[in-house]
Each structure stands twice: as structure tokens, then as C-alpha cells.
C-alpha atoms as a PDB file:
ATOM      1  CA  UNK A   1     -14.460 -41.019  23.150  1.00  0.00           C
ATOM      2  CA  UNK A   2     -16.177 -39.323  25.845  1.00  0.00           C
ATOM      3  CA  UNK A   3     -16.973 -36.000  26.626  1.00  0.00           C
ATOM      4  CA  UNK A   4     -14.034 -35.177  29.012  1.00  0.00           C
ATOM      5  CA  UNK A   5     -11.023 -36.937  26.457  1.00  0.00           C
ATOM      6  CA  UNK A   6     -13.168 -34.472  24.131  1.00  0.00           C
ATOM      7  CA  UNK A   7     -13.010 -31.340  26.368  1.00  0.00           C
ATOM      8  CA  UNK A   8      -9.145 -32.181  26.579  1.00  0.00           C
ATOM      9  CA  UNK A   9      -8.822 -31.944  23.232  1.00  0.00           C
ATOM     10  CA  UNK A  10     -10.308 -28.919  22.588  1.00  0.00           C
ATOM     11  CA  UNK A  11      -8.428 -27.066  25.465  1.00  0.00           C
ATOM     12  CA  UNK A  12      -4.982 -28.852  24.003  1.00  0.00           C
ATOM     13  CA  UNK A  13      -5.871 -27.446  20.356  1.00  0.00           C
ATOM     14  CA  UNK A  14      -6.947 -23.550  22.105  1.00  0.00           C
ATOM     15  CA  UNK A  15      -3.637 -23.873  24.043  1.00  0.00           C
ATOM     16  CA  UNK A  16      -1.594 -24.773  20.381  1.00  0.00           C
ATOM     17  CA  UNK A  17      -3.625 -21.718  18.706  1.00  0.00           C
ATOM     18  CA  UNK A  18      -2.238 -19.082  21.369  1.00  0.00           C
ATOM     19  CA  UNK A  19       0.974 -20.229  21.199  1.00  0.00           C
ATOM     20  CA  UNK A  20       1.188 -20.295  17.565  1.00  0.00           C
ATOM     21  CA  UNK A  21      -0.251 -16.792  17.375  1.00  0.00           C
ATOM     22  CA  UNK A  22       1.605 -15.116  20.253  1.00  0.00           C
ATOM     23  CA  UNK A  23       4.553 -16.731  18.436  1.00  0.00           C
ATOM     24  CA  UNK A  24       3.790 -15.095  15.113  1.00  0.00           C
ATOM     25  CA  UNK A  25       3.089 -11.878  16.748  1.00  0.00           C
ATOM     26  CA  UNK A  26       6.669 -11.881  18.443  1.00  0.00           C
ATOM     27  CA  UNK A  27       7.899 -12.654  14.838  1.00  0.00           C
ATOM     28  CA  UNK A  28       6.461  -9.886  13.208  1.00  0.00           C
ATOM     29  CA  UNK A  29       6.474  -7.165  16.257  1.00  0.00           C
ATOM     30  CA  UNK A  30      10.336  -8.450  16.748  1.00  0.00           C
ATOM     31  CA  UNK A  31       8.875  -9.071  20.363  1.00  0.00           C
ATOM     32  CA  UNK A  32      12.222 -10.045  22.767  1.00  0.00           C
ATOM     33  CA  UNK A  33      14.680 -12.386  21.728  1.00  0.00           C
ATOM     34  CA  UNK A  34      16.427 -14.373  24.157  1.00  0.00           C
ATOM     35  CA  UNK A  35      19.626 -14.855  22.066  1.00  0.00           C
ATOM     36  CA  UNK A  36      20.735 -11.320  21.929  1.00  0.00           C
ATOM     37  CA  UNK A  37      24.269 -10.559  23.173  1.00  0.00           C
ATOM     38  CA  UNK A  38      23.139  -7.875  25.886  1.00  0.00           C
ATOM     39  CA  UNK A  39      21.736  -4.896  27.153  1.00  0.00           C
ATOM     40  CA  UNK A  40      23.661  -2.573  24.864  1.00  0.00           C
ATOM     41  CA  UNK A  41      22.478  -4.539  21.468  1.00  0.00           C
ATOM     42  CA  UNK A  42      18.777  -4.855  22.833  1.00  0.00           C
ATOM     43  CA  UNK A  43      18.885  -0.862  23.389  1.00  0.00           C
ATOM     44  CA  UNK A  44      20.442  -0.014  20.085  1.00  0.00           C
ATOM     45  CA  UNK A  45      17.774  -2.530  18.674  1.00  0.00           C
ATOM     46  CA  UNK A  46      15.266  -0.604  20.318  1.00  0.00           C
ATOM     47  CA  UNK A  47      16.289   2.428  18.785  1.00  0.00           C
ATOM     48  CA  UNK A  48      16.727   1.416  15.798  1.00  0.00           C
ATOM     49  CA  UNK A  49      13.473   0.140  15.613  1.00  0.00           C
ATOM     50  CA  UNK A  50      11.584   3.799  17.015  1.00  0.00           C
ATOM     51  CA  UNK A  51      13.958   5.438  14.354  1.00  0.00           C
ATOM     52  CA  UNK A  52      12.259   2.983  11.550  1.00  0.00           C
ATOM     53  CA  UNK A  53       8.809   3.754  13.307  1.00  0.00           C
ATOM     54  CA  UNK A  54       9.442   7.155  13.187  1.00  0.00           C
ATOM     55  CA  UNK A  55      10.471   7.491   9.725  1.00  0.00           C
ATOM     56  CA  UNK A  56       7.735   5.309   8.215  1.00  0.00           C
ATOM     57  CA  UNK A  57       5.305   7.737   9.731  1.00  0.00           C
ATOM     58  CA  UNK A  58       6.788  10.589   8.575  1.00  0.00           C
ATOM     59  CA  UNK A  59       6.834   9.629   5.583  1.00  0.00           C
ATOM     60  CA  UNK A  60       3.043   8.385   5.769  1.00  0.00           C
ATOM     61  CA  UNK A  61       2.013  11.965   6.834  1.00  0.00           C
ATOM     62  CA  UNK A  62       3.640  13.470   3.877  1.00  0.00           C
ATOM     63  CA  UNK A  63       2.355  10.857   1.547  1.00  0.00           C
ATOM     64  CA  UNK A  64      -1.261  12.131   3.398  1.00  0.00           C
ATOM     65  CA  UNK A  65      -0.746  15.836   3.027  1.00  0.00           C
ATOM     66  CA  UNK A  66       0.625  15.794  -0.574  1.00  0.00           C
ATOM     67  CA  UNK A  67      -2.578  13.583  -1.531  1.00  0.00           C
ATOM     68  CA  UNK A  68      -5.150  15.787   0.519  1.00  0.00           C
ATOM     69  CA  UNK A  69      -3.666  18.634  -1.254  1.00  0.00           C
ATOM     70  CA  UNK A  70      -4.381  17.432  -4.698  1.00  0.00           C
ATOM     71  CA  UNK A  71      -6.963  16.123  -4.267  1.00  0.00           C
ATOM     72  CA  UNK A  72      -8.557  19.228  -2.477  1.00  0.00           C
ATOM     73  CA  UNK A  73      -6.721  20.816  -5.709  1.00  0.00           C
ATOM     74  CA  UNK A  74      -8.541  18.783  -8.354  1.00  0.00           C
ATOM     75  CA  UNK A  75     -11.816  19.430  -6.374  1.00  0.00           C
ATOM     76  CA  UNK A  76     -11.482  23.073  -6.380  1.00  0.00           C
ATOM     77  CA  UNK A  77     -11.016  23.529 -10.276  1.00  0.00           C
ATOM     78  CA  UNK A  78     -14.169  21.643 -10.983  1.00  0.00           C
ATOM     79  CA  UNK A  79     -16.034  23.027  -8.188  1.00  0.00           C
ATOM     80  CA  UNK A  80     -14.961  26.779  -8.499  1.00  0.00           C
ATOM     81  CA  UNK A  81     -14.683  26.634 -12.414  1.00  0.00           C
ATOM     82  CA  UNK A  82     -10.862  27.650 -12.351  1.00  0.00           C
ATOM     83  CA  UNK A  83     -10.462  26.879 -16.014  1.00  0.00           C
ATOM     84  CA  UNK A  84     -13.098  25.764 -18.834  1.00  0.00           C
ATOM     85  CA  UNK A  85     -13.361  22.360 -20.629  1.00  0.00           C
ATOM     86  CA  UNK A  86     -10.060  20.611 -21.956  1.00  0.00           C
ATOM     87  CA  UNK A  87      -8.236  22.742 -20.019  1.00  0.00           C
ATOM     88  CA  UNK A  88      -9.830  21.699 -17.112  1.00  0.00           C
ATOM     89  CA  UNK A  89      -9.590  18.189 -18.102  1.00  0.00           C
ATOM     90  CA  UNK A  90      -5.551  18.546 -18.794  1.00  0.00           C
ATOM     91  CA  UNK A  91      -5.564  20.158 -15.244  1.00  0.00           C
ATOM     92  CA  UNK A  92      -6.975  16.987 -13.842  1.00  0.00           C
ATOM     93  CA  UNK A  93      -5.359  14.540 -15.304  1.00  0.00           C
ATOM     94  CA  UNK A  94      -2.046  15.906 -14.553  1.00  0.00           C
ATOM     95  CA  UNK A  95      -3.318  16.027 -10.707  1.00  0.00           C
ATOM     96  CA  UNK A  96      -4.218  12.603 -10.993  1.00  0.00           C
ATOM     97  CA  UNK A  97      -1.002  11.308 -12.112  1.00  0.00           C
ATOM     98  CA  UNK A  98       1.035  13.476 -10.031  1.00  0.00           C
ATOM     99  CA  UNK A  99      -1.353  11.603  -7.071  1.00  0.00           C
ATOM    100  CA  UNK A 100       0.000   8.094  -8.677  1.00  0.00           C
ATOM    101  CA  UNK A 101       3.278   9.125  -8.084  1.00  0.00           C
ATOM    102  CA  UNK A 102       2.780  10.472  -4.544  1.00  0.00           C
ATOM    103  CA  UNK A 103       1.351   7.106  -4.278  1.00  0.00           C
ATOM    104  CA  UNK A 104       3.682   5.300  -5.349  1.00  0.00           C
ATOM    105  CA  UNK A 105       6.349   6.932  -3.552  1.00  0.00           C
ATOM    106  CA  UNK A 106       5.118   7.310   0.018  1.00  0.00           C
ATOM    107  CA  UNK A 107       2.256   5.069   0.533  1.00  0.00           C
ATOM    108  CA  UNK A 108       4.074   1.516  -1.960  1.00  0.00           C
ATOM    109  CA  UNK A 109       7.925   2.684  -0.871  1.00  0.00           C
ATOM    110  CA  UNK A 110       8.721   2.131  -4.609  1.00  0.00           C
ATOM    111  CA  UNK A 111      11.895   4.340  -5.903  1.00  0.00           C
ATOM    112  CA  UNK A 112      14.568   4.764  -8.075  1.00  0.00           C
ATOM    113  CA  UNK A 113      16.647   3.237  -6.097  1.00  0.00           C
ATOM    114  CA  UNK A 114      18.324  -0.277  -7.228  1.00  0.00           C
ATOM    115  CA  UNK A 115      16.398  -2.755  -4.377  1.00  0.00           C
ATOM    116  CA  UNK A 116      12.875  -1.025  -5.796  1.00  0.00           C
ATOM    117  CA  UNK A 117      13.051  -1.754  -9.224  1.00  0.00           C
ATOM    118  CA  UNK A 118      11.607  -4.870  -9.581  1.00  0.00           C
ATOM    119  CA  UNK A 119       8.606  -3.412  -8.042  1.00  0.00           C
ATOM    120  CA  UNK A 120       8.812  -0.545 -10.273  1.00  0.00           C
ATOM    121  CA  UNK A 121       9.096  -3.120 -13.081  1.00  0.00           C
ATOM    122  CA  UNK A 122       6.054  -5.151 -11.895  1.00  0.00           C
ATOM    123  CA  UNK A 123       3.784  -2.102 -11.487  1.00  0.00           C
ATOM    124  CA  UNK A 124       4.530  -0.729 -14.978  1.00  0.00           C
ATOM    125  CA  UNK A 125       4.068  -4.121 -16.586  1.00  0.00           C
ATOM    126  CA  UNK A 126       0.572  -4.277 -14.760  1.00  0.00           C
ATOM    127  CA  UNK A 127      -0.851  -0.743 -15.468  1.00  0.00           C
ATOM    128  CA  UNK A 128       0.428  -1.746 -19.451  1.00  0.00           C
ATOM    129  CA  UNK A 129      -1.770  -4.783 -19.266  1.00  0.00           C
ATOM    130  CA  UNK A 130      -4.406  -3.225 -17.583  1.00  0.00           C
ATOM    131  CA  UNK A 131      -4.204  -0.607 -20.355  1.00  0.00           C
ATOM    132  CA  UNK A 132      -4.264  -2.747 -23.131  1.00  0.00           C
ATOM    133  CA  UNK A 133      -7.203  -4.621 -21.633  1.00  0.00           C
ATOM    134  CA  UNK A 134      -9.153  -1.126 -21.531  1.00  0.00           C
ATOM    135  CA  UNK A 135      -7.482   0.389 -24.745  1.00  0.00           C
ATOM    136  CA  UNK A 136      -8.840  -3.182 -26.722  1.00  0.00           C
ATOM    137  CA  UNK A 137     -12.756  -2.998 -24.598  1.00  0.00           C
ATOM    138  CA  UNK A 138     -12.802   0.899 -26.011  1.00  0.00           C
ATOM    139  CA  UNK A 139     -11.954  -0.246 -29.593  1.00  0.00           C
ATOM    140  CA  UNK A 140     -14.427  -3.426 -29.915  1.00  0.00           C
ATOM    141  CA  UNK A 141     -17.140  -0.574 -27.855  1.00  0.00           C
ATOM    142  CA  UNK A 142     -16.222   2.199 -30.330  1.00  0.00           C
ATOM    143  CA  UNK A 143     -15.925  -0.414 -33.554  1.00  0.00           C
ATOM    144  CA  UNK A 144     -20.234  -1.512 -32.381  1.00  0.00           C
ATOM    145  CA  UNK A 145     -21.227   1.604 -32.069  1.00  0.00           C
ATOM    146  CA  UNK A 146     -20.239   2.696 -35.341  1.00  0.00           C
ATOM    147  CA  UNK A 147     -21.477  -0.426 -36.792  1.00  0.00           C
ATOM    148  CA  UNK A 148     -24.812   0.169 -34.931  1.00  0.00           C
ATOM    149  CA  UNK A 149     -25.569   3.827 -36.210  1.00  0.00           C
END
């Protein structure tokens, strides 16, 4: 093989690459399809999919404010000494999991509704193993110290 049947091949194998990634980006951008009915189904597709747009970043800018807000929440009752000790403590923990759910609702989409269950399923089976995992490592911890004093 010589270096121009080699130079051929590379150019063939850069020319499969775009094609397979412009392809993928059509895919996933729902770039035009040429077996749509007409103008009036490509325009209702188009606004369709700026309504979608639109929506998913509203509901990303929510997601953002409600998070900033506890978060700059949380901050200021351990920074300005709003409340002392466990109480402070209770305060920030409930912050904390209301940020999960904010989370949870506008960042992972996951609902009450019947389609998002089985991600709500998933994620409360995981954070229960991921409890027990740190509930057991605080017990055999706890158990060694004891045994060590």
C-alpha cells in the first residue's frame, strides 16, 4: 500500500465521520426532514418545537431562582447567626431538602405524574441504598471508636 491508496483512505474514513455526525446531529436537533407532508406540518413543527424550547427554559430559570434563593437562604442563617445551634441545624436541613426537591422537580423533570414514576422509583431506591451504605460506615465508625476509648 502506498502512500496515496493511504491518503485515500484516510480522506474516505474523515468523509464517513462527518456524515455520521452531521447525521446524528440532525437526529437529535430534529434538523429537516424530507418526508414531511408540507409547509403547514413543518411550521406547526416548528412551533411546537420553540413552544418546548421555551418551556424547558422557563422552567430551568425557576428551577435557578428557587435554588439561588435557598441557598442564599441557608447562607444567611449561618452567616448572620439567625438562630443558635440545633435550631440552626433543623433550619438547614429543611433548606437542603426543600433544594432536593426543587431539584428534582425542575432541573431531573421527575413528578407525580404517571410517565415519571419509574424515575421517582429509581431515585428513591438509590438514595435508600446510598443511605444504608452510610447509615452501616457510621455504625462499624461509631462501634471502633467506642471499642477504642
Amino acid at each position: 500500500m502506498n502512500v496515496r491508496d493511504q491518503s485515500r483512505g484516510i480522506v474516505l474514513l474523515k468523509a464517513i465521520g462527518a456524515a455520521a455526525l452531521l447525521g446524528s446531529v440532525r437526529v437529535l436537533t430534529g434538523g429537516p426532514n424530507r418526508r414531511s407532508g408540507g409547509l403547514r406540518d413543518d411550521r406547526s413543527q416548528v412551533a411546537d418545537e420553540r413552544h418546548s424550547r421555551r418551556n424547558d427554559l422557563r422552567t430551568y430559570a425557576v428551577g435557578y431562582v428557587l435554588a439561588l434563593l435557598l441557598t442564599g437562604a441557608a447562607f444567611a442563617v449561618v452567616t448572620w447567626r439567625w438562630a443558635a445551634g440545633a435550631t440552626a441545624l433543623g433550619i438547614i436541613l429543611a433548606l437542603a431538602l426543600l433544594q432536593a426537591m426543587v431539584h428534582f422537580r425542575y432541573f431531573l423533570h421527575v413528578d407525580l405524574r404517571r410517565s415519571a414514576r419509574d424515575d421517582l422509583q429509581l431515585i428513591l431506591f438509590s438514595s435508600l441504598i446510598v443511605c444504608l451504605m452510610v447509615g452501616g460506615t457510621l455504625v462499624v465508625l461509631f462501634n471502633l471508636r467506642i471499642r477504642m476509648m
